[in-house]
Protein backbone atom coordinates (compact mmCIF):
# COMPACT_ATOMS: atom_id res chain seq x y z
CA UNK A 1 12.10 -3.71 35.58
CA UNK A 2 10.30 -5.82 33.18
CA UNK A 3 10.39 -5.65 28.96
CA UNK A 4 7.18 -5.98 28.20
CA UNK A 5 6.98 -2.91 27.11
CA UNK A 6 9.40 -3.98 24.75
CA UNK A 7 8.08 -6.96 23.98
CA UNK A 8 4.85 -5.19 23.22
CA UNK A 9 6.09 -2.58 20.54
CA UNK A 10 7.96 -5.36 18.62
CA UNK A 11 4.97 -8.00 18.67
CA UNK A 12 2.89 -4.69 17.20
CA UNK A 13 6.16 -4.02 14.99
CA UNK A 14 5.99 -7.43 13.75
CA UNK A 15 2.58 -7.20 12.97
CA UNK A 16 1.59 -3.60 11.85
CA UNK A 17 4.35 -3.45 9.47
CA UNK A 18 3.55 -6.18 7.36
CA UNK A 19 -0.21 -5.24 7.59
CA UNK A 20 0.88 -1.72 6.66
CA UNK A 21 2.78 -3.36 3.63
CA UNK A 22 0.25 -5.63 2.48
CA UNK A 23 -2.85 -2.88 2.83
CA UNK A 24 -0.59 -0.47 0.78
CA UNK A 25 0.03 -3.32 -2.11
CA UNK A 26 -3.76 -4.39 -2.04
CA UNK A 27 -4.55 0.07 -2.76
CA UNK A 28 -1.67 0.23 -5.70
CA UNK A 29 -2.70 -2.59 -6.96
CA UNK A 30 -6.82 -1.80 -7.08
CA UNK A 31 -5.40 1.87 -8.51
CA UNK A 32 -3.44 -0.08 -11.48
CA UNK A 33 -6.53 -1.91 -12.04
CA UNK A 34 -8.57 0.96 -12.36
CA UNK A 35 -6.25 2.72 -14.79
CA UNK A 36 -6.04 -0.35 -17.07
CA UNK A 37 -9.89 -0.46 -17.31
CA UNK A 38 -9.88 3.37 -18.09
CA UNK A 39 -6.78 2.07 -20.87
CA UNK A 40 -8.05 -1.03 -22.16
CA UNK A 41 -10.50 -1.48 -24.99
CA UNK A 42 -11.19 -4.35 -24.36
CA UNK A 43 -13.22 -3.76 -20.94
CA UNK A 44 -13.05 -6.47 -18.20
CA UNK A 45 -10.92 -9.72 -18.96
CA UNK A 46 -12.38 -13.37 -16.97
């Protein structure tokens, strides 16, 4: 019997997770931007 099945899911583990992670942060992140423009009299900052 060989793992690399095993060895599979945690390689896509190790990477899917952290892309999930980052992808999520990158959508907050764009939504808290929005809702400071709509907030912010001011307008865009440099």
């Amino acid at each position: 019997m060989t793992h690399l099945a095993f060895v599979a899911v945690a390689y896509a583990l190790g990477v899917g997770v952290p892309l999930a992670f980052a992808l999520t942060a990158w959508q907050r992140a764009a939504a808290a931007r929005r809702k400071l423009a709509a907030i912010d009299p001011r307008g865009q900052r440099p």
